[in-house]
N, C-alpha and C. Protein backbone atom coordinates (compact mmCIF):
# COMPACT_ATOMS: atom_id res chain seq x y z
N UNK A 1 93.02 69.61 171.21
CA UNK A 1 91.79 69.58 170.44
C UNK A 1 91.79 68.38 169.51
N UNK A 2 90.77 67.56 169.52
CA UNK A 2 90.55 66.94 168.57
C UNK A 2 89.86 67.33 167.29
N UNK A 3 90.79 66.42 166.09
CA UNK A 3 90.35 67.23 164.59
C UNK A 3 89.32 66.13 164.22
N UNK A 4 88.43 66.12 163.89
CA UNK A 4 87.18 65.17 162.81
C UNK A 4 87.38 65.34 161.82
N UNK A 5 86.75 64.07 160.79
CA UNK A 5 86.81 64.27 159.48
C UNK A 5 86.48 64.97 159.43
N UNK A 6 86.70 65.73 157.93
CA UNK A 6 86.32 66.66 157.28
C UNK A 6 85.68 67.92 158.62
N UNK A 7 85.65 67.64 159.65
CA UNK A 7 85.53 68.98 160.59
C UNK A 7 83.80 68.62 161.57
N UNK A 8 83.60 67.60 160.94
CA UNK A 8 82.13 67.27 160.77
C UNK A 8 82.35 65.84 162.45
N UNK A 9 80.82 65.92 163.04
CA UNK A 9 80.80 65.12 164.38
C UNK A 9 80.69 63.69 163.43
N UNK A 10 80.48 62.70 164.53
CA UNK A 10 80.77 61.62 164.20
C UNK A 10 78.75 61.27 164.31
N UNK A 11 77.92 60.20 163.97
CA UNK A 11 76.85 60.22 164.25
C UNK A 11 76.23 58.63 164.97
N UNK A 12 75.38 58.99 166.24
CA UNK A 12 75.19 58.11 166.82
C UNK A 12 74.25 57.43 166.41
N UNK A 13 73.87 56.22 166.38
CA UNK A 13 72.72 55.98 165.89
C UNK A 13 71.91 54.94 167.29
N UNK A 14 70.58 54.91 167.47
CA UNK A 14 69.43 54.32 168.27
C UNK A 14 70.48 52.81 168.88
N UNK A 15 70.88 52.39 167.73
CA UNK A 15 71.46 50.82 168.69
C UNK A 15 73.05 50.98 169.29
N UNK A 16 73.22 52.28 169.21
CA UNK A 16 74.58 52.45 169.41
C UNK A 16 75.87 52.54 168.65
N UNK A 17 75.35 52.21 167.37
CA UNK A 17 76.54 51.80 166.63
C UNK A 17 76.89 53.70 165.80
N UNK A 18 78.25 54.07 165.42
CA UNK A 18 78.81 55.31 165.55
C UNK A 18 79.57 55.12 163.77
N UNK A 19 79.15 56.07 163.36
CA UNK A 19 79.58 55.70 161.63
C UNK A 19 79.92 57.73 161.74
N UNK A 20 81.33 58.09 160.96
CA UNK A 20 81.13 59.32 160.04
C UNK A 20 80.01 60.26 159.36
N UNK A 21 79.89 61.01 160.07
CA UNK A 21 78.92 61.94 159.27
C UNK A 21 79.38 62.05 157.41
N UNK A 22 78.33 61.76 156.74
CA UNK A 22 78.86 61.73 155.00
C UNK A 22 77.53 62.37 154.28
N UNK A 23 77.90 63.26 154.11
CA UNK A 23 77.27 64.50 153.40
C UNK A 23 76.54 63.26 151.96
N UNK A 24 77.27 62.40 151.18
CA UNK A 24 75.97 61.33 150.29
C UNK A 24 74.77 60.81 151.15
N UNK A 25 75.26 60.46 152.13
CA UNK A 25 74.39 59.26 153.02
C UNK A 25 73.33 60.30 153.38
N UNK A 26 73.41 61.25 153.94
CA UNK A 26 72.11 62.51 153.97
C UNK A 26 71.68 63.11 153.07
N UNK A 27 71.88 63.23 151.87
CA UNK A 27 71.60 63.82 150.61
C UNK A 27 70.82 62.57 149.92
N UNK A 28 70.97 61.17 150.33
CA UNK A 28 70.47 60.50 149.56
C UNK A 28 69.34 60.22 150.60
N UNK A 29 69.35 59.93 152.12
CA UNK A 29 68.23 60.43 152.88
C UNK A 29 67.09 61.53 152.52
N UNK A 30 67.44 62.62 152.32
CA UNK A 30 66.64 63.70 152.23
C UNK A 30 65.98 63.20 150.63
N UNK A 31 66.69 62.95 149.75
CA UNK A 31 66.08 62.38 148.42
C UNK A 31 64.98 61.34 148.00
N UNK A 32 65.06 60.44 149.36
CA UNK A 32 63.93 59.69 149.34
C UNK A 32 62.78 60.14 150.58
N UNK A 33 63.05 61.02 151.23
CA UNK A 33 61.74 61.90 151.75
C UNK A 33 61.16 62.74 150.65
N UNK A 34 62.09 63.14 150.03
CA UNK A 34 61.14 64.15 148.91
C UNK A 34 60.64 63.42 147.99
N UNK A 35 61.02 62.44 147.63
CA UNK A 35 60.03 61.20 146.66
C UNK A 35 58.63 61.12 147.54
N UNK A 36 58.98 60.66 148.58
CA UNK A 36 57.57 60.04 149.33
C UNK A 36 56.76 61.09 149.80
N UNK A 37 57.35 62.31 149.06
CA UNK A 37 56.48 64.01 149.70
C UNK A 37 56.10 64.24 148.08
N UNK A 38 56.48 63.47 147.28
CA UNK A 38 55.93 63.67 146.25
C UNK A 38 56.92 64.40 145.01
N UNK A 39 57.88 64.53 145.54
CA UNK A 39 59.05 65.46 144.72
C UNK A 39 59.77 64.18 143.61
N UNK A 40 59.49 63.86 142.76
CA UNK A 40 60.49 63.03 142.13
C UNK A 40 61.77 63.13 142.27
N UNK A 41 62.68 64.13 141.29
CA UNK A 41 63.58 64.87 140.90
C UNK A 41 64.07 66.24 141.81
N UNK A 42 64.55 66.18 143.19
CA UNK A 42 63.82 67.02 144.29
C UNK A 42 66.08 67.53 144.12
N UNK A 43 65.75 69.19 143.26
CA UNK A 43 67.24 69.35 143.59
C UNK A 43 67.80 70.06 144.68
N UNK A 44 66.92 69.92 145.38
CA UNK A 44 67.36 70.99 147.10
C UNK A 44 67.98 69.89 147.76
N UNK A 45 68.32 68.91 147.56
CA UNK A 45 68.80 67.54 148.63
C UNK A 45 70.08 68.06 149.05
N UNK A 46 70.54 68.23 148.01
CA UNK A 46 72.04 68.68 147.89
C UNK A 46 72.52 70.00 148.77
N UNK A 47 71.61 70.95 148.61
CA UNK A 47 72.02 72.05 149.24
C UNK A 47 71.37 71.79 150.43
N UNK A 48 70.22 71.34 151.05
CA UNK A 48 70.12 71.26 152.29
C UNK A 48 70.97 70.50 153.66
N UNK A 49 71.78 69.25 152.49
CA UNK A 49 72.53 68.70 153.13
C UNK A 49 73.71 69.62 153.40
N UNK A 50 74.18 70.56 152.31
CA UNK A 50 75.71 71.63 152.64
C UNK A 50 75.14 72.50 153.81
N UNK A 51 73.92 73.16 153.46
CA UNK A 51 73.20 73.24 154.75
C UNK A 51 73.28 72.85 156.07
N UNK A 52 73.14 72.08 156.26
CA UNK A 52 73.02 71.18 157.41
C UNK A 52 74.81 70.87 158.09
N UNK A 53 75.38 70.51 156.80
CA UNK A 53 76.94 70.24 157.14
C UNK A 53 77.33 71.57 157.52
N UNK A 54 77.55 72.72 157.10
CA UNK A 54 78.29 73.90 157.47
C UNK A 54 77.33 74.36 158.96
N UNK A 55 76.18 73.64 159.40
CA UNK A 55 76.02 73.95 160.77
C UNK A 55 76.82 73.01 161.63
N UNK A 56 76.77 72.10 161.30
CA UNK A 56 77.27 71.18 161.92
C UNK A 56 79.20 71.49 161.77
N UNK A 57 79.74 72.08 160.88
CA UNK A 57 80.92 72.15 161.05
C UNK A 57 81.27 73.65 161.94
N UNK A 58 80.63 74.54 161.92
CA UNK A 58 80.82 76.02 162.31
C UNK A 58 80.47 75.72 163.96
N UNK A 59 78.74 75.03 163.68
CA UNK A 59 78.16 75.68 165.10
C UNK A 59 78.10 74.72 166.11
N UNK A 60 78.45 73.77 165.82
CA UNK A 60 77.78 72.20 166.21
C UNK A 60 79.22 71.70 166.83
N UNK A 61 79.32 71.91 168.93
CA UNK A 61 80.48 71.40 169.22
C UNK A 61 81.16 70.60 169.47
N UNK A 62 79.90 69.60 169.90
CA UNK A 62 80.02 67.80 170.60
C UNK A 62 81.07 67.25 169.10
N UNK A 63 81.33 66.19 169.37
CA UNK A 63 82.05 65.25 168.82
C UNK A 63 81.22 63.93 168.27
N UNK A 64 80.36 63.84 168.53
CA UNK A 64 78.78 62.50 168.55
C UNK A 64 78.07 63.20 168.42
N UNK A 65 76.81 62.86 167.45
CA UNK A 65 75.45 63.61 166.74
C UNK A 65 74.86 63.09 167.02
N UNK A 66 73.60 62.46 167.97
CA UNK A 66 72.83 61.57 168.17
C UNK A 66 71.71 61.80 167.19
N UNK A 67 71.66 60.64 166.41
CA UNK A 67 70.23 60.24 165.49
C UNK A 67 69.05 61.21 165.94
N UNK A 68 68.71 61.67 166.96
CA UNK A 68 67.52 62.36 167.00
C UNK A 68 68.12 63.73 166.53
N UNK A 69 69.24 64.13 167.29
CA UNK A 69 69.81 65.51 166.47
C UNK A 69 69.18 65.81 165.11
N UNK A 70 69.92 64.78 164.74
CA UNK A 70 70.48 64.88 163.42
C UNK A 70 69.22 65.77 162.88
N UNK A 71 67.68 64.37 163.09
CA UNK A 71 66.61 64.37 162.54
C UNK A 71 66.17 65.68 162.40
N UNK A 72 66.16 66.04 163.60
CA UNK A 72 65.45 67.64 164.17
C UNK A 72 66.30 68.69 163.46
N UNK A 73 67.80 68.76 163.65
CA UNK A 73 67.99 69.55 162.68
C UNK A 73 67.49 69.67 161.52
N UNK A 74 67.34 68.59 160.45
CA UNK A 74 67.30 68.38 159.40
C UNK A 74 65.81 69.04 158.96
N UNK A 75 64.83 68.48 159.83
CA UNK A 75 63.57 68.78 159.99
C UNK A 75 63.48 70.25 159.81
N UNK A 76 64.13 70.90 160.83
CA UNK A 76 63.98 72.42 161.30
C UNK A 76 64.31 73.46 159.90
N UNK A 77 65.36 72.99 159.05
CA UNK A 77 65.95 73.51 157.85
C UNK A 77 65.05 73.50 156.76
N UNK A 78 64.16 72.20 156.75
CA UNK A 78 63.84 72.15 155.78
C UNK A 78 61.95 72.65 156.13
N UNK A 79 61.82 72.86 157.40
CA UNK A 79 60.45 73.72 157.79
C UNK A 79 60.97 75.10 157.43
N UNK A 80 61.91 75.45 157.55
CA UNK A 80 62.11 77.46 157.25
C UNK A 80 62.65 77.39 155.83
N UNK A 81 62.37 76.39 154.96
CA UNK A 81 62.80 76.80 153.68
C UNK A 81 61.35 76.58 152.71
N UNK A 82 60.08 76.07 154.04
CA UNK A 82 59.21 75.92 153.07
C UNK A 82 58.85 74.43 152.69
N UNK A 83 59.35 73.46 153.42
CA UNK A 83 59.48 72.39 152.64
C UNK A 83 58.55 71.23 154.24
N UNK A 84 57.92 71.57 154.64
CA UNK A 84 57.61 70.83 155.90
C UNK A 84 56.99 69.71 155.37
N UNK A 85 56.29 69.46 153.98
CA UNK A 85 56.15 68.21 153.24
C UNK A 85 57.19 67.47 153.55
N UNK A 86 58.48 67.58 153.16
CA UNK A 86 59.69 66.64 153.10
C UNK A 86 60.02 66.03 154.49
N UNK A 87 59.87 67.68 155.93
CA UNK A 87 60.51 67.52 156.61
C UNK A 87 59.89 66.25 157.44
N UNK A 88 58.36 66.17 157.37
CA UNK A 88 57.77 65.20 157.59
C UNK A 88 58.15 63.58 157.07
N UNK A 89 58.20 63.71 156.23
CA UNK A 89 58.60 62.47 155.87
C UNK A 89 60.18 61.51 155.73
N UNK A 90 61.24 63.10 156.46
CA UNK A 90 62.34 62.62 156.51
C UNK A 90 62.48 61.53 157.60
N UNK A 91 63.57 60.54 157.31
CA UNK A 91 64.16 59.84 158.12
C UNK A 91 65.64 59.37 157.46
N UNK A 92 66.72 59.74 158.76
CA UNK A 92 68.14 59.12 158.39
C UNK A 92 68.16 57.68 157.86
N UNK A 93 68.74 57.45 156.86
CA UNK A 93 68.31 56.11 156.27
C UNK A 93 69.85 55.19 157.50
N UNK A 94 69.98 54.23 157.43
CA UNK A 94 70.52 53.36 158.04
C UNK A 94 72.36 53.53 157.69
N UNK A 95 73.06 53.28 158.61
CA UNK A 95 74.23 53.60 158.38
C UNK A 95 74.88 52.10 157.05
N UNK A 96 75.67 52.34 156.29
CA UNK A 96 76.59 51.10 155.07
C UNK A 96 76.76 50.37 155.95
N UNK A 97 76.85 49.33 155.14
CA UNK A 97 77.11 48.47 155.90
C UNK A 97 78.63 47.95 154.85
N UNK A 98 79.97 47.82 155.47
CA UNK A 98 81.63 48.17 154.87
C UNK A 98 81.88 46.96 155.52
N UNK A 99 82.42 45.91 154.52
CA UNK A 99 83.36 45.13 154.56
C UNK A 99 84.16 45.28 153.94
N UNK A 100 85.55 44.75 154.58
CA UNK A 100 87.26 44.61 153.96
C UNK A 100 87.05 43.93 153.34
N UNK A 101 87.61 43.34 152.05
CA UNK A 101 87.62 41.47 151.44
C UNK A 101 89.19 41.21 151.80
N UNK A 102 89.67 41.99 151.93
CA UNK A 102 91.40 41.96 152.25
C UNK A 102 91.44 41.41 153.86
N UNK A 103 90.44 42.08 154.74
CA UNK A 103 90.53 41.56 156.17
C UNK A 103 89.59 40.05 156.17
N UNK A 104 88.72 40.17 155.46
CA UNK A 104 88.33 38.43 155.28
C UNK A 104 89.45 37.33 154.29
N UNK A 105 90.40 38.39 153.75
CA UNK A 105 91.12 37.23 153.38
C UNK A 105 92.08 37.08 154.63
N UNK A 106 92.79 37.82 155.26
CA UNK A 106 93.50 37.29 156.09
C UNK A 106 93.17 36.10 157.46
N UNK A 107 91.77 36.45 157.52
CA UNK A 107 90.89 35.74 158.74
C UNK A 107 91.15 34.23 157.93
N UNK A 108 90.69 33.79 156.94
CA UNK A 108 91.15 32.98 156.26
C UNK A 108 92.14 32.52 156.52
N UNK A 109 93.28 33.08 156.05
CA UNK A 109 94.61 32.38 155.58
C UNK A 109 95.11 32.61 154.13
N UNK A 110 96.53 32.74 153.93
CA UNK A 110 96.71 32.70 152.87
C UNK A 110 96.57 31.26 152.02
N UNK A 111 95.95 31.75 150.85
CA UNK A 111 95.59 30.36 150.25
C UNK A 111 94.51 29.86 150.27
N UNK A 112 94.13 29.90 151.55
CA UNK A 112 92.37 29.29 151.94
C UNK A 112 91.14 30.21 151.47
N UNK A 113 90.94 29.39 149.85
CA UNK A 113 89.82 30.08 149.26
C UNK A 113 88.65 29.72 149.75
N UNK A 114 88.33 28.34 150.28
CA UNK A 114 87.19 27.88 150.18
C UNK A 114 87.02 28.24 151.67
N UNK A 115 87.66 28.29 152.53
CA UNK A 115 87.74 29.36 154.02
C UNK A 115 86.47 30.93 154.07
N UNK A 116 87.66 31.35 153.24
CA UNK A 116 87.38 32.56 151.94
C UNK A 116 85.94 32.81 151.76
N UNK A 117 85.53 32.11 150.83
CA UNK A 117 84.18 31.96 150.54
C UNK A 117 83.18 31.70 151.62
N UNK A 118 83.42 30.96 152.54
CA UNK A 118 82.51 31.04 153.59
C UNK A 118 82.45 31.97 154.80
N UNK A 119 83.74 33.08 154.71
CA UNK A 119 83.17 33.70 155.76
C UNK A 119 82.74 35.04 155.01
N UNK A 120 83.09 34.96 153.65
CA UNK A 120 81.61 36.16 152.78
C UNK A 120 80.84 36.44 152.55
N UNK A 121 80.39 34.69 152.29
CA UNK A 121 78.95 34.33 152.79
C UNK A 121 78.10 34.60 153.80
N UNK A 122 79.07 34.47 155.07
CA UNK A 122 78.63 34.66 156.27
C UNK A 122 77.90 36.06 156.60
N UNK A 123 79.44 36.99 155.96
CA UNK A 123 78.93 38.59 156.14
C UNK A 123 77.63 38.91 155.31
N UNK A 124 77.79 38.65 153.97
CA UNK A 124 76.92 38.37 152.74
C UNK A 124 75.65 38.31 153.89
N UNK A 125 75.33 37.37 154.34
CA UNK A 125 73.86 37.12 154.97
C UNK A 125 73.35 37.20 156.06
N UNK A 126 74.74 38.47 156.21
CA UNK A 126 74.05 39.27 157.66
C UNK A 126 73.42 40.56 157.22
N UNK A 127 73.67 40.85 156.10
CA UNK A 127 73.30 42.15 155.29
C UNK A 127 71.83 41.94 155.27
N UNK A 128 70.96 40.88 155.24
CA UNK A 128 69.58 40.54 154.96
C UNK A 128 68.77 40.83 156.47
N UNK A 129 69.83 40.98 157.70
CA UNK A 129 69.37 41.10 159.33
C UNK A 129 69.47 42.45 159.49
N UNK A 130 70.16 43.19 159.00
CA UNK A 130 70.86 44.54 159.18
C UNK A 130 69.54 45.49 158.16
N UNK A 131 69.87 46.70 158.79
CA UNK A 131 68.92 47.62 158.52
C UNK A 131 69.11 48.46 157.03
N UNK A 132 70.76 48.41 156.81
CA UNK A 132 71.61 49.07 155.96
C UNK A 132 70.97 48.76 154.55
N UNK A 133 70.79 49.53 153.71
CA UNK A 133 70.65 49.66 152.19
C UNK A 133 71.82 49.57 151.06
N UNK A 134 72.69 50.26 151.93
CA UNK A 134 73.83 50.43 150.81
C UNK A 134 74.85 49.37 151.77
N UNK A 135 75.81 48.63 150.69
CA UNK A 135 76.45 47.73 151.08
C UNK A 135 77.73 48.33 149.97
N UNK A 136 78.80 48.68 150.74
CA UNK A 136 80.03 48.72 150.34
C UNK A 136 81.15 47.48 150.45
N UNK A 137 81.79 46.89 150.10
CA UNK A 137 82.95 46.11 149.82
C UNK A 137 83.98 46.27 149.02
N UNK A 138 85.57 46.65 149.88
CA UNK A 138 86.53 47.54 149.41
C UNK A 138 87.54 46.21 149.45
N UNK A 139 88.62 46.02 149.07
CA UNK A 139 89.59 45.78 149.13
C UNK A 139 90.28 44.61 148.26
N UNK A 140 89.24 44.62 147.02
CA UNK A 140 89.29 43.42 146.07
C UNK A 140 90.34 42.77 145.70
N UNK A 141 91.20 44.07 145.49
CA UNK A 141 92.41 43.64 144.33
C UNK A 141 93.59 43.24 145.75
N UNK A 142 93.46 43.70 146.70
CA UNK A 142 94.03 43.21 147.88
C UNK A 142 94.00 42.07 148.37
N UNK A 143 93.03 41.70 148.37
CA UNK A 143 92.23 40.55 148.61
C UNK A 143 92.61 39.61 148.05
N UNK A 144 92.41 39.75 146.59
CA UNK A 144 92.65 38.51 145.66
C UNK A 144 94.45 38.15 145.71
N UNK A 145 95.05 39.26 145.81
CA UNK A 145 96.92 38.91 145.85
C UNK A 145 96.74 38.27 147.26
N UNK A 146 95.83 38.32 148.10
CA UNK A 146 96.68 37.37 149.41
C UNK A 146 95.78 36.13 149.15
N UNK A 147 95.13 35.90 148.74
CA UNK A 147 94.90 34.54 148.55
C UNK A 147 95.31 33.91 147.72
N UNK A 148 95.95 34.72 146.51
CA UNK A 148 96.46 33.96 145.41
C UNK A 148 98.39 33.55 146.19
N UNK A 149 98.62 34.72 147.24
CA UNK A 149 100.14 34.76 147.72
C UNK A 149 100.55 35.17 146.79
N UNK A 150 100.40 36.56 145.83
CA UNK A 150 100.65 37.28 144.62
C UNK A 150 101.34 38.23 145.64
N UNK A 151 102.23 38.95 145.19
CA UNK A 151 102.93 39.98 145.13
C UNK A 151 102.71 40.69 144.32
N UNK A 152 102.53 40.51 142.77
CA UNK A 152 102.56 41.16 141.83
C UNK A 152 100.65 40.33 141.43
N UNK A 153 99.98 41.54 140.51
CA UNK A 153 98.52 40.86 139.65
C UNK A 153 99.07 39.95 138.81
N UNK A 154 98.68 38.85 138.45
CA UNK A 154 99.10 37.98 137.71
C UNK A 154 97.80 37.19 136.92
N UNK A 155 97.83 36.53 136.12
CA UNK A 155 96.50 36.43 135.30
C UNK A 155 95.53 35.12 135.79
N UNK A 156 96.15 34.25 137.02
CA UNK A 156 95.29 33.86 137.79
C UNK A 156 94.52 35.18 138.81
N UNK A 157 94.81 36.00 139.26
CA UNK A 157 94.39 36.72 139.80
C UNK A 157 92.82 37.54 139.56
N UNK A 158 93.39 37.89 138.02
CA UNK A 158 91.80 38.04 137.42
C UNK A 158 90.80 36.62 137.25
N UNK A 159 90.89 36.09 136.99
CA UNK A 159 90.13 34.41 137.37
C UNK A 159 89.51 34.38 138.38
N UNK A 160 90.43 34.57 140.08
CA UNK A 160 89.79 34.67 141.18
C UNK A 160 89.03 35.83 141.27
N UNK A 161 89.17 37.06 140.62
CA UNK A 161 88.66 38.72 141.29
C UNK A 161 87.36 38.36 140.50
N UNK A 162 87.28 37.71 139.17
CA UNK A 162 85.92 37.72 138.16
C UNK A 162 85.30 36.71 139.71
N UNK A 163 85.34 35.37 139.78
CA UNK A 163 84.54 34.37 140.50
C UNK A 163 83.94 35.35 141.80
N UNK A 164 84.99 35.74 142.52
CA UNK A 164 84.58 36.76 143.52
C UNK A 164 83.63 37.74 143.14
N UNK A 165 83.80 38.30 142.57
CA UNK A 165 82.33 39.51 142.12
C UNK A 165 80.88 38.71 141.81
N UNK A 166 81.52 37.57 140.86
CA UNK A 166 80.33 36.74 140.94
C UNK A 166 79.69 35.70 141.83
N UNK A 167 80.03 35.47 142.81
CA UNK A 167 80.14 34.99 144.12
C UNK A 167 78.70 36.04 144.93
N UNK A 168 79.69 37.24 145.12
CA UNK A 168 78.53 38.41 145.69
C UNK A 168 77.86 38.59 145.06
N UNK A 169 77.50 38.73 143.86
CA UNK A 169 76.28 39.21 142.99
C UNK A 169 75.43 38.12 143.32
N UNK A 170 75.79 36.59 143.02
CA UNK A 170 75.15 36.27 143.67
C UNK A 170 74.21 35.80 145.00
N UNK A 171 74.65 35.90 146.13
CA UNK A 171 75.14 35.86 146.60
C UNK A 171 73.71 37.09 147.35
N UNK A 172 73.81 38.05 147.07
CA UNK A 172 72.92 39.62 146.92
C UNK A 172 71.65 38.95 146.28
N UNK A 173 71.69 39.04 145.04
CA UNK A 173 70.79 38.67 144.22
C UNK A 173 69.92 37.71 145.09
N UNK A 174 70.22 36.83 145.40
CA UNK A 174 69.10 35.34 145.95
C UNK A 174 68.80 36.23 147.82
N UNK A 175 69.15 37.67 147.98
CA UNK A 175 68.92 37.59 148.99
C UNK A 175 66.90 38.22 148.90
N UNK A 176 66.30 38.51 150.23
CA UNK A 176 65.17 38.72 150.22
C UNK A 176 65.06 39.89 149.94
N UNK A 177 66.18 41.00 150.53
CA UNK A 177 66.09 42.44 150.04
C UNK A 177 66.92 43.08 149.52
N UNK A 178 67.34 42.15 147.54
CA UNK A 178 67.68 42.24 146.77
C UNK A 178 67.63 43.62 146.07
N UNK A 179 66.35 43.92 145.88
CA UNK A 179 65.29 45.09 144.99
C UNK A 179 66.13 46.61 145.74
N UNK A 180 66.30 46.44 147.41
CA UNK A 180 66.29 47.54 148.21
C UNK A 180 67.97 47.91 148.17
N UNK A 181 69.28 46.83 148.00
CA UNK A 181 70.53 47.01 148.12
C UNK A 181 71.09 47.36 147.16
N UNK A 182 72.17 48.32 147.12
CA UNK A 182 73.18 48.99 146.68
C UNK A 182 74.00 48.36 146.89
N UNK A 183 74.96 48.10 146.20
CA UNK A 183 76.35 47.46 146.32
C UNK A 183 77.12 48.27 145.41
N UNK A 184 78.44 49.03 146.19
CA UNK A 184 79.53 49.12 145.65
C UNK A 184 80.60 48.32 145.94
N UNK A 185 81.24 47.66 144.95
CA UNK A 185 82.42 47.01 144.80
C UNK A 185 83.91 47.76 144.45
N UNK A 186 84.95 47.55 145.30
CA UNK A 186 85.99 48.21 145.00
C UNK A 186 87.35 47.47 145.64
């Protein structure tokens, strides 16, 4: 038998591409259907999504959720709770879009900042082609020791990790769908 995260299928999406089912990423889905149904402050997001997850972990056997699944489930839960305003206006928002900065430093080289910088850029301004809202980037403090060839944080290190954050901010900022992205940094 194969085990899944947290117990939960994996989810397919229309172009093919296959991301973790994540109980935020649907809770924050369902949150902006209930805005556009008119709900500001809408606190059922939360429970419809545990909802939805404990079917999907109990009853739900496949291993892949295909995007229309998903929808229809989601839909169906939130028509028998009364809510067919929302269910109408739901749609799965777009899967993160997750870069390493630790695996763009190695593509690089150790040492090669200015390498570095251009293939972040690169990713950086594929985020503006891509459908994704939320933009994650993990591996900072990783990142910055292999380009510095640190072993240990050292106080050039913070120098490079500040320029880097400010790099992407800007970077985001000058893009066209600035207003619409989330960025977590880590």
């Amino acid at each position: 038998m194969i085990a899944f995260k947290n117990l939960l299928p994996a989810v397919r999406f229309d172009d093919g591409r296959i991301m973790d089912f994540e109980t935020p990423w649907l809770a924050e889905g369902l949150a902006r259907a209930a805005q556009r149904a008119g709900y500001q402050k809408w606190w059922l997001a939360e429970h419809v999504t545990e909802t939805v997850a404990t079917y999907l972990r109990n009853d739900f056997d496949e291993p892949v959720l295909a995007l229309g699944q998903l929808r229809t489930t989601v839909q169906s839960v939130l028509q028998v709770i009364g809510y067919a305003d929302v269910a109408t206006h739901f749609e799965p928002l777009p899967p993160p879009f997750r870069l390493s900065l630790a695996r763009l430093a190695r593509e690089a080289g150790t040492g090669y900042e200015l390498l570095f910088f251009r293939l972040l850029q690169d990713e950086l301004r594929t985020i503006a082609d891509s459908p994704s809202l939320r933009v994650e980037l993990f591996d900072l403090q990783p990142c910055v020791k292999l380009l510095r060839s640190a072993k240990n944080w050292r106080t050039d290190c913070a120098g490079l990790r500040s320029e880097i954050v400010r790099f992407i901010r800007e970077e985001l900022d000058s893009s066209p769908r600035a207003a619409e992205l989330h960025l977590q940094l880590s």
